[in-house]
N, C-alpha and C. Protein backbone atom coordinates (compact mmCIF):
# COMPACT_ATOMS: atom_id res chain seq x y z
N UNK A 1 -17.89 -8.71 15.81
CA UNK A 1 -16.52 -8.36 16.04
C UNK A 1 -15.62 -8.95 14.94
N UNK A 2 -15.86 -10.36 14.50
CA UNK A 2 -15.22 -10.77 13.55
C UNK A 2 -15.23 -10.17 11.92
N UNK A 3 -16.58 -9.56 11.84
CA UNK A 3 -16.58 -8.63 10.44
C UNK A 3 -15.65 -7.43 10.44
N UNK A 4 -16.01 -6.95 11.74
CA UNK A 4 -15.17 -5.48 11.94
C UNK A 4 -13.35 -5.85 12.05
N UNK A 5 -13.25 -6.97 12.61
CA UNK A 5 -11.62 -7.52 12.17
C UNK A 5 -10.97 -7.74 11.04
N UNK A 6 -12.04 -8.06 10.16
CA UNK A 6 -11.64 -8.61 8.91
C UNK A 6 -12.05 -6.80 7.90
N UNK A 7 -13.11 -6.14 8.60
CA UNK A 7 -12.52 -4.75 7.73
C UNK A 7 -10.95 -4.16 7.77
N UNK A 8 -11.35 -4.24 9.25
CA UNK A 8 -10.07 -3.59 9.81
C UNK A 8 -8.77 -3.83 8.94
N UNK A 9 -8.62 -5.51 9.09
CA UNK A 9 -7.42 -6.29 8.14
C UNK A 9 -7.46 -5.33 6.58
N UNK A 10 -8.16 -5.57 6.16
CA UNK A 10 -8.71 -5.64 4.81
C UNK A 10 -8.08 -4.02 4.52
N UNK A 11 -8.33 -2.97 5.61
CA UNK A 11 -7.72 -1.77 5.37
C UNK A 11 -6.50 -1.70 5.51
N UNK A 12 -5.90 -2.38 6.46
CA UNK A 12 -4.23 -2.65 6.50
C UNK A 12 -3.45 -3.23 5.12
N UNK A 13 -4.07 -3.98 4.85
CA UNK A 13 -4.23 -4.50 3.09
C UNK A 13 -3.39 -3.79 2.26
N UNK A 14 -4.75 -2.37 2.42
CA UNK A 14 -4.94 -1.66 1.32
C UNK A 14 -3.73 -0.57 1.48
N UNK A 15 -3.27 -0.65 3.03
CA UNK A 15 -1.88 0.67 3.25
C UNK A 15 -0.87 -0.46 2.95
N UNK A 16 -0.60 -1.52 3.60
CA UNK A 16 0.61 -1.83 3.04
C UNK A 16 0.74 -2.29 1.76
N UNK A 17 -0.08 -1.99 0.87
CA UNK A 17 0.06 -2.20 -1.20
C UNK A 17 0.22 -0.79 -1.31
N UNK A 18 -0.19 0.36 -0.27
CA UNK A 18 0.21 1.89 -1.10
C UNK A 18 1.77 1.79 -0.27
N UNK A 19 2.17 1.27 0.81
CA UNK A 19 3.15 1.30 0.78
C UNK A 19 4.53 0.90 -0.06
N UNK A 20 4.09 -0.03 -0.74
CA UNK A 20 4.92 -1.15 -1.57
C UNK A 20 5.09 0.13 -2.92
N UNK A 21 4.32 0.24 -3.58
CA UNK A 21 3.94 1.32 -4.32
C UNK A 21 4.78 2.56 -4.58
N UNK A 22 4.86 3.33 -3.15
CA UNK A 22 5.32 4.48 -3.04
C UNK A 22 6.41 5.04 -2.02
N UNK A 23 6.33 4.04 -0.99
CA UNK A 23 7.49 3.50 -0.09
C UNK A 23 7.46 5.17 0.63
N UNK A 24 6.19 5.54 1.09
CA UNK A 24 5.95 6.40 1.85
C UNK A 24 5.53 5.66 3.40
N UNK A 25 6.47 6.36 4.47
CA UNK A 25 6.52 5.66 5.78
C UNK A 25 5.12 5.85 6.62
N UNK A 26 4.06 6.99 6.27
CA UNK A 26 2.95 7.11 6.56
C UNK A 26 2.14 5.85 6.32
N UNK A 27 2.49 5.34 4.98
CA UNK A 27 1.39 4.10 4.71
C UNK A 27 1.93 2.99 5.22
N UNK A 28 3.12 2.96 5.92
CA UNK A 28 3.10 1.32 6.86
C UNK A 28 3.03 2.02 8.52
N UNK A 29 2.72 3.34 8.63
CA UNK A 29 2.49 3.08 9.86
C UNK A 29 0.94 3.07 9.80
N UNK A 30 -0.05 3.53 9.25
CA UNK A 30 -1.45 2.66 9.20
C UNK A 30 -1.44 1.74 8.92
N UNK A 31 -1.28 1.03 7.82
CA UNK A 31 -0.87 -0.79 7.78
C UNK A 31 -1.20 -1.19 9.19
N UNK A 32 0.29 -0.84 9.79
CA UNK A 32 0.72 -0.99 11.10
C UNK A 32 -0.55 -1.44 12.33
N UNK A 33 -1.13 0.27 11.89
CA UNK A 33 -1.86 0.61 13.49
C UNK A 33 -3.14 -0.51 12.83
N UNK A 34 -4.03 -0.61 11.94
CA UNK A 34 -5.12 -1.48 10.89
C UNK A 34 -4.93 -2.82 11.38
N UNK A 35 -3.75 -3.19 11.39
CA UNK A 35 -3.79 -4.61 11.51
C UNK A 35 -3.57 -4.79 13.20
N UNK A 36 -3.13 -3.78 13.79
CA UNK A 36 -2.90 -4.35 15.88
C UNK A 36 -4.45 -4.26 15.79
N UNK A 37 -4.99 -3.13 15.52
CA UNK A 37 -6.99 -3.31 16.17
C UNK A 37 -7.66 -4.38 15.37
N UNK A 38 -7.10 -4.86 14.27
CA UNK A 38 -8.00 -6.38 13.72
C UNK A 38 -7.37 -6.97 14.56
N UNK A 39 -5.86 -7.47 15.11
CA UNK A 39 -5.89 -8.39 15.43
C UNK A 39 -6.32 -8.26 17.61
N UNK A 40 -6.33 -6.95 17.90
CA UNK A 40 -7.49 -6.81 19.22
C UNK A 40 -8.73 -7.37 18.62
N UNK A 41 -9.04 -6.89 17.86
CA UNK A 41 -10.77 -7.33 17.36
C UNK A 41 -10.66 -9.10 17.82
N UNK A 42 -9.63 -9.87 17.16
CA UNK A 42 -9.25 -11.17 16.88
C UNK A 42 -9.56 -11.73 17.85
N UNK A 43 -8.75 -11.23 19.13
CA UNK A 43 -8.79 -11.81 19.78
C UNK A 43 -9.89 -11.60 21.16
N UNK A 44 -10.16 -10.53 20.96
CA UNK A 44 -11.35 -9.99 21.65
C UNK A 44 -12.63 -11.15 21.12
N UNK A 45 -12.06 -11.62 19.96
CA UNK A 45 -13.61 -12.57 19.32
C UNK A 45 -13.39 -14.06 19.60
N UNK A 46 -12.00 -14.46 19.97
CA UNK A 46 -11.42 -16.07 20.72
C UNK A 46 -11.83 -15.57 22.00
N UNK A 47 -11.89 -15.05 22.61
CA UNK A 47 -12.26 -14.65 24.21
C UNK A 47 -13.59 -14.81 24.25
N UNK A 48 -14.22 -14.15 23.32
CA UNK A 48 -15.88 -13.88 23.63
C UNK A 48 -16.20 -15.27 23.11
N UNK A 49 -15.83 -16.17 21.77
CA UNK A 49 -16.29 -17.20 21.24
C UNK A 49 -16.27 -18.24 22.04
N UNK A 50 -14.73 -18.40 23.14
CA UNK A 50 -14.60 -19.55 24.40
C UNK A 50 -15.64 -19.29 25.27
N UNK A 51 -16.46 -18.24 25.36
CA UNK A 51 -17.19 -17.91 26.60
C UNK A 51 -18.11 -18.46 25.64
N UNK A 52 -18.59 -18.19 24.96
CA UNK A 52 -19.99 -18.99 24.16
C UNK A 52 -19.49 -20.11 24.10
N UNK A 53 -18.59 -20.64 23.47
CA UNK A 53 -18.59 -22.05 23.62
C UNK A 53 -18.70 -22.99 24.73
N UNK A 54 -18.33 -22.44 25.53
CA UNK A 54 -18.36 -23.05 27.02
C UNK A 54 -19.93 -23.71 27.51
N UNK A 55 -20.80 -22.28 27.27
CA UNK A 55 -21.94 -21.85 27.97
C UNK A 55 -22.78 -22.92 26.76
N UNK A 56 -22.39 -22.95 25.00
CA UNK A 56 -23.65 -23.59 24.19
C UNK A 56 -23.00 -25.22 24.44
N UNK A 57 -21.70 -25.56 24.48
CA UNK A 57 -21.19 -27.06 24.16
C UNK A 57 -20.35 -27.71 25.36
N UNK A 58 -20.40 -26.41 26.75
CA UNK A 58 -19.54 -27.38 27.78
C UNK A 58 -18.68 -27.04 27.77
N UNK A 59 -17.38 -26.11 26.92
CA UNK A 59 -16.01 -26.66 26.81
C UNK A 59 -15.34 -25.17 26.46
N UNK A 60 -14.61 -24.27 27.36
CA UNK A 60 -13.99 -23.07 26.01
C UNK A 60 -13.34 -22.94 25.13
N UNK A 61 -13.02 -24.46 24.67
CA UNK A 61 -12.66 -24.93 23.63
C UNK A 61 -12.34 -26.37 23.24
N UNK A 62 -13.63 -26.69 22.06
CA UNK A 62 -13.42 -28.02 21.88
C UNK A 62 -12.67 -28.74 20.71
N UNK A 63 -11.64 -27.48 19.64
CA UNK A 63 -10.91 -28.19 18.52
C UNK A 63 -12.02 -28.19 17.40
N UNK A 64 -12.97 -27.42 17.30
CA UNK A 64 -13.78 -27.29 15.92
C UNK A 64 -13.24 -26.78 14.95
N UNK A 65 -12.90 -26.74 13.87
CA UNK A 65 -12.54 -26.22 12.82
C UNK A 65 -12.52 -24.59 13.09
N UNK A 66 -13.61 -24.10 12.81
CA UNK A 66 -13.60 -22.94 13.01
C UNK A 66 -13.02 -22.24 14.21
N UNK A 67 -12.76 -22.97 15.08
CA UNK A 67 -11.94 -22.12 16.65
C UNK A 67 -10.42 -22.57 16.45
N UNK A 68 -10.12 -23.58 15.92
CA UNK A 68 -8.87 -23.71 15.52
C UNK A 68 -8.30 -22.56 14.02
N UNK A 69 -9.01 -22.53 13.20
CA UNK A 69 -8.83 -21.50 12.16
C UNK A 69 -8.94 -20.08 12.69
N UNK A 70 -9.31 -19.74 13.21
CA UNK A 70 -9.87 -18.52 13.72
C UNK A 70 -8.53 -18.17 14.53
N UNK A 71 -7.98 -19.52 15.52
CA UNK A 71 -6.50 -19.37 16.07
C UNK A 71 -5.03 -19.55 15.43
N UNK A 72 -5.14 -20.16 14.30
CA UNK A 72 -4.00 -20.36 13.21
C UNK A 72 -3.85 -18.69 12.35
N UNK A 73 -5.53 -18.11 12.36
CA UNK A 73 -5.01 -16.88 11.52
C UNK A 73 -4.66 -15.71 12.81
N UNK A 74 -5.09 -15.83 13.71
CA UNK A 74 -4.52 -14.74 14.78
C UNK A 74 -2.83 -14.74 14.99
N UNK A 75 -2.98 -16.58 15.21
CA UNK A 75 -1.28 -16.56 14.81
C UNK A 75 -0.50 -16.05 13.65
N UNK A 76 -0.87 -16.51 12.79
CA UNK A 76 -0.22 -15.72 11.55
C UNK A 76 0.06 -14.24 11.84
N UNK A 77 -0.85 -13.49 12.17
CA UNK A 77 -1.00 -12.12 12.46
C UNK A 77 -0.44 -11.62 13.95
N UNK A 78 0.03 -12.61 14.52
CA UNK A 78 0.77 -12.12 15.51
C UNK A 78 2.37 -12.53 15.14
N UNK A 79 2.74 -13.37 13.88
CA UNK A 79 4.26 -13.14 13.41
C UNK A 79 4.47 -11.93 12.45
N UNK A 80 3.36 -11.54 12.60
CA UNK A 80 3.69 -10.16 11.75
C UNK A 80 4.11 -9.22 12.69
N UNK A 81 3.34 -9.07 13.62
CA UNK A 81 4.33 -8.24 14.73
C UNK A 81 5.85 -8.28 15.78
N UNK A 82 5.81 -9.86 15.40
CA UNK A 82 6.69 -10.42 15.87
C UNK A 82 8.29 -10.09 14.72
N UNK A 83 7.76 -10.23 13.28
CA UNK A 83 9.03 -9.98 12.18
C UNK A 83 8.61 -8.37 12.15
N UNK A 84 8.04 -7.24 12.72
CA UNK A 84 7.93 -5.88 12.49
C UNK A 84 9.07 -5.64 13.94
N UNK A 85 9.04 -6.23 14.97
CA UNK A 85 9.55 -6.23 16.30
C UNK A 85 11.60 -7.02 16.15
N UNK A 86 11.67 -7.36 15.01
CA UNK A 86 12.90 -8.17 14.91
C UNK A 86 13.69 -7.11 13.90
N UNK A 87 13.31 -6.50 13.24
CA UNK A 87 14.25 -5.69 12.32
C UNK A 87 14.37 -4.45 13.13
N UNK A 88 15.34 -3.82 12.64
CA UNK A 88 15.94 -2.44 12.99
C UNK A 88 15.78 -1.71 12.26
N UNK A 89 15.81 -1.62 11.06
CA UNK A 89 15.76 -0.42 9.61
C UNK A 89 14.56 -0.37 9.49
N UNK A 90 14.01 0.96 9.51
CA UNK A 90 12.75 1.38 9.36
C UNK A 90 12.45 0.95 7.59
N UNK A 91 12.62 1.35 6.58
CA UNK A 91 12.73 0.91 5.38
C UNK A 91 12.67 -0.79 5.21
N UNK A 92 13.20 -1.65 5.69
CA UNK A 92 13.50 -2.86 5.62
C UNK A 92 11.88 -3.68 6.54
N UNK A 93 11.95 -2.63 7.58
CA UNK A 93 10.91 -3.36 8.24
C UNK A 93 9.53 -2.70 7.91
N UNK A 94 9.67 -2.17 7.08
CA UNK A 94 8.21 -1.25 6.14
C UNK A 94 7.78 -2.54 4.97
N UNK A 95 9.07 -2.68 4.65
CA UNK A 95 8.98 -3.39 3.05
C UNK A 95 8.74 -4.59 3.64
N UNK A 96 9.48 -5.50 4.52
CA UNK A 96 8.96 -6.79 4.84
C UNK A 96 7.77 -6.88 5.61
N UNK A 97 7.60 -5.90 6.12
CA UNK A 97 6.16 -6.07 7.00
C UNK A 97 4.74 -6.21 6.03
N UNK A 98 4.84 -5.05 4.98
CA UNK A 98 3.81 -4.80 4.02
C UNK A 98 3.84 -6.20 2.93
N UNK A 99 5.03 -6.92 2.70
CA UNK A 99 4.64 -8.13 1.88
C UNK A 99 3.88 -9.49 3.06
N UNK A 100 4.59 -9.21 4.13
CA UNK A 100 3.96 -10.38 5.11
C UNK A 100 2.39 -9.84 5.40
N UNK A 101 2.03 -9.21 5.82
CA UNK A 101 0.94 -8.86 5.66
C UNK A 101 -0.43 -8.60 4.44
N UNK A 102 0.34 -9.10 3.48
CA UNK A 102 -0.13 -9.17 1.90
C UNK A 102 -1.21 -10.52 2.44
N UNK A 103 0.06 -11.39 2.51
CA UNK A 103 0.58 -12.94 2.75
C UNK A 103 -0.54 -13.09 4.32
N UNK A 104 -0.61 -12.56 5.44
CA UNK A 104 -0.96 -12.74 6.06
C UNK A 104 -3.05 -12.55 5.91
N UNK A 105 -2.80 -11.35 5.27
CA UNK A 105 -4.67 -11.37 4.51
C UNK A 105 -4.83 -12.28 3.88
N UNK A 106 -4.35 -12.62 3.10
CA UNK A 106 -4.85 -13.94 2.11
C UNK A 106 -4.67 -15.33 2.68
N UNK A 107 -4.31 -15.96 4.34
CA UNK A 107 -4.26 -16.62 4.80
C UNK A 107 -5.81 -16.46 5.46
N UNK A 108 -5.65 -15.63 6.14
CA UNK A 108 -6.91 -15.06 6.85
C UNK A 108 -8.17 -15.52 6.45
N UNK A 109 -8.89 -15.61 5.02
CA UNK A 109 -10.08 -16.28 4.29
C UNK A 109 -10.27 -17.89 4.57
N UNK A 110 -8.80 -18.15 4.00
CA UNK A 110 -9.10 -19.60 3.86
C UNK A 110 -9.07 -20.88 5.02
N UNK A 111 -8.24 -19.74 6.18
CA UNK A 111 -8.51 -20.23 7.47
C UNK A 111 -10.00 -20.23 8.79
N UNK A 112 -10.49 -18.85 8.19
CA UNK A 112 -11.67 -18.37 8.74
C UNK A 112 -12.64 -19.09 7.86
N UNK A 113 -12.65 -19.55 6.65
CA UNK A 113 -13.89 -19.52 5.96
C UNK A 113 -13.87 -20.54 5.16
N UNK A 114 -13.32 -21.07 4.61
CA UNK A 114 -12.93 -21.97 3.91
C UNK A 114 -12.78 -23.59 4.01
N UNK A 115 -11.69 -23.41 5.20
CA UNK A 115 -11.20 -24.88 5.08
C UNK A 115 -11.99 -24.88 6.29
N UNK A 116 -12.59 -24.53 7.47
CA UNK A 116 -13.52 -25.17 8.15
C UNK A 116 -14.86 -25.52 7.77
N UNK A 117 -15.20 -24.99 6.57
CA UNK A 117 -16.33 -25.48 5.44
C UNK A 117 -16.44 -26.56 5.19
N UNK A 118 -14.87 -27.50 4.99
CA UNK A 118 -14.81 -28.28 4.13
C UNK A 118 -15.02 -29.62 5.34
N UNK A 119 -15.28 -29.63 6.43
CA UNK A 119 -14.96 -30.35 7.63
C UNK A 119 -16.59 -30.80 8.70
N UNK A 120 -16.61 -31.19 9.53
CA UNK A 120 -17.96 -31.41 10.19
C UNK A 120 -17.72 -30.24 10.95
N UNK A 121 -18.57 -29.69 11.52
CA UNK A 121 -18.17 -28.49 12.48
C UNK A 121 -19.60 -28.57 13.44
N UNK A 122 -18.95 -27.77 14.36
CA UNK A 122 -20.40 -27.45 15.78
C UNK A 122 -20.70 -26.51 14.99
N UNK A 123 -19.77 -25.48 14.91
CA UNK A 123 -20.81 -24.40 14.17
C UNK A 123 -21.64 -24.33 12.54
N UNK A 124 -22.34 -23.47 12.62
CA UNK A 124 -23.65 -23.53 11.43
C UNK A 124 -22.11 -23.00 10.27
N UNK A 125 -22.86 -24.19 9.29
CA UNK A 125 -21.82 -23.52 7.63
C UNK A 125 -20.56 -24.40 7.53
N UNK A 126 -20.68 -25.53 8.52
CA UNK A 126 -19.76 -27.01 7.93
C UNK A 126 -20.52 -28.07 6.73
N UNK A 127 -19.76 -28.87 6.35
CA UNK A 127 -19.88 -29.66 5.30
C UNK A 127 -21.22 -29.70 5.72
N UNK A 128 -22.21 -29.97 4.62
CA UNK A 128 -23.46 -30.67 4.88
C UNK A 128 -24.49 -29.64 5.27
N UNK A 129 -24.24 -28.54 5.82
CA UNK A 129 -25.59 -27.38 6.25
C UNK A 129 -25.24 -26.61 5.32
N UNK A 130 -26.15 -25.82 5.39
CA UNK A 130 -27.20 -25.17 4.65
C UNK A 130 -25.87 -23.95 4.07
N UNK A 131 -25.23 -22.85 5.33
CA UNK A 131 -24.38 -22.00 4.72
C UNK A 131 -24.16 -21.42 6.51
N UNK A 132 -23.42 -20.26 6.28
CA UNK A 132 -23.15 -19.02 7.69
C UNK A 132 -23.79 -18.40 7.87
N UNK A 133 -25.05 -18.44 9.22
CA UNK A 133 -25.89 -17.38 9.63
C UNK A 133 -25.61 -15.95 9.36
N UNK A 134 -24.33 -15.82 9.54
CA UNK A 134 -23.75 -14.13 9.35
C UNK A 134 -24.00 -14.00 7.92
N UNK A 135 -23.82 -14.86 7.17
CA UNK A 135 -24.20 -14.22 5.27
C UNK A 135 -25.16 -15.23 5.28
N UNK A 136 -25.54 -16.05 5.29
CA UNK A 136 -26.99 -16.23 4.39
C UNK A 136 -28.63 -15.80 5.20
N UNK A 137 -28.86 -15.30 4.41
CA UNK A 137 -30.15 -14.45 4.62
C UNK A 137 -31.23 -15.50 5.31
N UNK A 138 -31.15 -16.68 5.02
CA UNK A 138 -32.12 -17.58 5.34
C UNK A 138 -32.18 -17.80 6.90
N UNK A 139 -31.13 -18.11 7.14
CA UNK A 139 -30.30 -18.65 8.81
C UNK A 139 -30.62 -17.24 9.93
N UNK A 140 -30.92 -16.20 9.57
CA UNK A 140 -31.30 -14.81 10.09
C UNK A 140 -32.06 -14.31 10.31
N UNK A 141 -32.91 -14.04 11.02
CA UNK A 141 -34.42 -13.61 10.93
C UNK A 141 -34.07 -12.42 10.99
N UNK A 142 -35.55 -11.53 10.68
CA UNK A 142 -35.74 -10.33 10.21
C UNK A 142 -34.74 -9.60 11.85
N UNK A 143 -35.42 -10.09 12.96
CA UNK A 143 -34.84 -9.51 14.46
C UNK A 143 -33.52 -9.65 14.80
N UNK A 144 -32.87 -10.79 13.96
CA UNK A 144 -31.40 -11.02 14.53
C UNK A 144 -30.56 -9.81 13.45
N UNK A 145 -30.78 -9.49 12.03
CA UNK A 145 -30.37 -8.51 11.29
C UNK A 145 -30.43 -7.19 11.52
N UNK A 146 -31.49 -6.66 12.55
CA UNK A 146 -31.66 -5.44 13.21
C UNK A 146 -30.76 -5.38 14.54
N UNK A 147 -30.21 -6.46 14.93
CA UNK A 147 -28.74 -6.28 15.71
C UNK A 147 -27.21 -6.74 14.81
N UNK A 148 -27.84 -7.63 14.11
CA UNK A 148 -26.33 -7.93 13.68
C UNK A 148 -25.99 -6.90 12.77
N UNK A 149 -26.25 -6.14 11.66
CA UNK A 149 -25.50 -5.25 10.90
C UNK A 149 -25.25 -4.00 11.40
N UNK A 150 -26.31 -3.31 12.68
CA UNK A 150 -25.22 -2.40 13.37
C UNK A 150 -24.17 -2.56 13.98
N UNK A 151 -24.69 -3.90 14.58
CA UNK A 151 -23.37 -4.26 15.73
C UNK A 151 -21.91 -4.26 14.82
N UNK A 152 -21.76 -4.88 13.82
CA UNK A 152 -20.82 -5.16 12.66
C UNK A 152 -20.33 -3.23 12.42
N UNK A 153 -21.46 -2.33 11.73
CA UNK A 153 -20.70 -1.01 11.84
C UNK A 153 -20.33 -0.07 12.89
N UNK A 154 -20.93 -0.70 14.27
CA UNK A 154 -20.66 -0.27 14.97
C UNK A 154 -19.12 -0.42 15.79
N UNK A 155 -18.91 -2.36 15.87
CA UNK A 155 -17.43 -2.40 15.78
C UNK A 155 -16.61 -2.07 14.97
N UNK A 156 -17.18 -2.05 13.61
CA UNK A 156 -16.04 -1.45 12.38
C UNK A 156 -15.54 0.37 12.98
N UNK A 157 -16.52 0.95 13.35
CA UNK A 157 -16.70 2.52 13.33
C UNK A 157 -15.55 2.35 15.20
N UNK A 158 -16.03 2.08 15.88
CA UNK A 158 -15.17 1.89 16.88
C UNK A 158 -13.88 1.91 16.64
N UNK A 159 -13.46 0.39 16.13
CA UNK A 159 -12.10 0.24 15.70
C UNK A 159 -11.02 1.10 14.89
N UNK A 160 -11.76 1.83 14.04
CA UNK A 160 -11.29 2.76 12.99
C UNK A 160 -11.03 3.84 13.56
N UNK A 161 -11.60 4.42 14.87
CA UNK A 161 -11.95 5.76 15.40
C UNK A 161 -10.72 5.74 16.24
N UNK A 162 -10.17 4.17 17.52
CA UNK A 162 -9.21 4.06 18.03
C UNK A 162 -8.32 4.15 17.27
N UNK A 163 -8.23 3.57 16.17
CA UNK A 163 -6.95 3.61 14.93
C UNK A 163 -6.24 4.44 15.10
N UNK A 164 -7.85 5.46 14.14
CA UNK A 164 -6.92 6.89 13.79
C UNK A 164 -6.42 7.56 15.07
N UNK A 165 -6.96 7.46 16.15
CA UNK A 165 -5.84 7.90 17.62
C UNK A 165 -4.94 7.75 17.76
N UNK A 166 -4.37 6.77 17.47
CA UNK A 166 -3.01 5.79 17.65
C UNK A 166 -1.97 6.04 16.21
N UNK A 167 -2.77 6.16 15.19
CA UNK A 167 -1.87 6.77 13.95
C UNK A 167 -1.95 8.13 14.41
N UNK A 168 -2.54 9.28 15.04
CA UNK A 168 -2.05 10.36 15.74
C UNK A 168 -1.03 10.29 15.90
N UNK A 169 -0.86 9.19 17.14
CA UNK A 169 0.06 9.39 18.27
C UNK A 169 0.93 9.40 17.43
N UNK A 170 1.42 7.81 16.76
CA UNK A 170 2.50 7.47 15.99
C UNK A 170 2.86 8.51 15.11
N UNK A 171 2.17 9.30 14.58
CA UNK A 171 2.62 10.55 13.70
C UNK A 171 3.51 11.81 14.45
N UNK A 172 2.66 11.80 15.77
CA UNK A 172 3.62 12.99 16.45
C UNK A 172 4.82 12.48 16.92
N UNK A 173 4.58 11.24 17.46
CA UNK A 173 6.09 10.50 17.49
C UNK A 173 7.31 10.84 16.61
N UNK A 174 6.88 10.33 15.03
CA UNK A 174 8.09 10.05 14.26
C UNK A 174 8.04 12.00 13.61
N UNK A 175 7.30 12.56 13.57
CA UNK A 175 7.53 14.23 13.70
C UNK A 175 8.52 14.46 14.30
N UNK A 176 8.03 14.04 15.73
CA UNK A 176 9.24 14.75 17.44
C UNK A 176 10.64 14.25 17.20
N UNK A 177 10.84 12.83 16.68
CA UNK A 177 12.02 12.30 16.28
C UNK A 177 12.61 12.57 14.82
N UNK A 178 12.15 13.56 14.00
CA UNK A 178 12.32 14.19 13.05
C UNK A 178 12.29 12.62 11.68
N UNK A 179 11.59 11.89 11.86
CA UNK A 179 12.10 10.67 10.68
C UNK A 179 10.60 11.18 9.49
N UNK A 180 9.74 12.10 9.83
CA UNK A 180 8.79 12.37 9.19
C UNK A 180 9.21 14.09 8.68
């Protein structure tokens, strides 16, 4: 779920830089819809991760690096909806949304991946081990890779499929209200 969040992001990315670009209102309302299903993905993956954590360490949350990062970047990504929800001018809240969300991907790495690296952690891929079961080939056996990389296109293909529903909708919306 967490790969397919971070596609997801990663495509919101890529609409709000064609937005900046061309300041066409189509490309911040995908932005838009890209970044609500990463950040469902997000949090769909703090829900499922407290339930594992509970069940492998006792606790649905014990302050590990990685469950605290994982919650600093959801936050980030939920003041993006929060400054898209505070402006009034469609234009104004296109243009500030698409730079915060620039800003908000490039938080996203170093909170998920990075700076809980640099720390002791419960989970595999803190200071001192080896690397992240999810990328290093070693930590994976041949059986866990025959679920994990569909499961990964399978949430990516999911998420993308609800998307484009919802950029539907939003399209017939701003049609019916003539702003398209």
């Amino acid at each position: 779920m967490w790969f397919g969040m971070m596609i997801l992001l990663f495509v919101s990315l890529v609409y709000s830089i064609k937005y900046l670009r061309s300041s066409s209102l189509v490309h911040d309302v995908y932005a838009q819809a890209y970044a609500a299903m990463g950040l469902i993905f997000g949090v769909l993956g703090i829900i499922t991760g407290a339930l594992w954590a509970n069940f492998q360490w006792g606790s649905p949350w014990v302050g590990d690096p990685k469950q605290n990062g994982a919650a600093i970047a959801l936050l980030i990504y939920f003041a993006y909806f929060v400054l898209r929800g505070s402006l009034v001018d469609a234009e104004k809240k296109a243009r500030l949304s698409a730079v915060y969300n620039i800003f908000s991907f490039f938080m996203l790495f170093p909170t998920l991946w990075i700076l809980p690296r640099l720390t002791e952690s419960l989970h595999p891929g803190g200071q001192g081990s080896e690397g992240n079961p999810g990328i290093n080939g070693k930590d994976m056996s041949a059986n866990m890779r025959t679920v994990f990389y569909p499961a990964v296109i399978g949430w990516t293909l999911l998420g993308v499929w609800i998307t484009t529903l919802k950029i539907r909708v939003q399209m017939m919306q701003l049609k019916k209200e003539g702003i398209l």
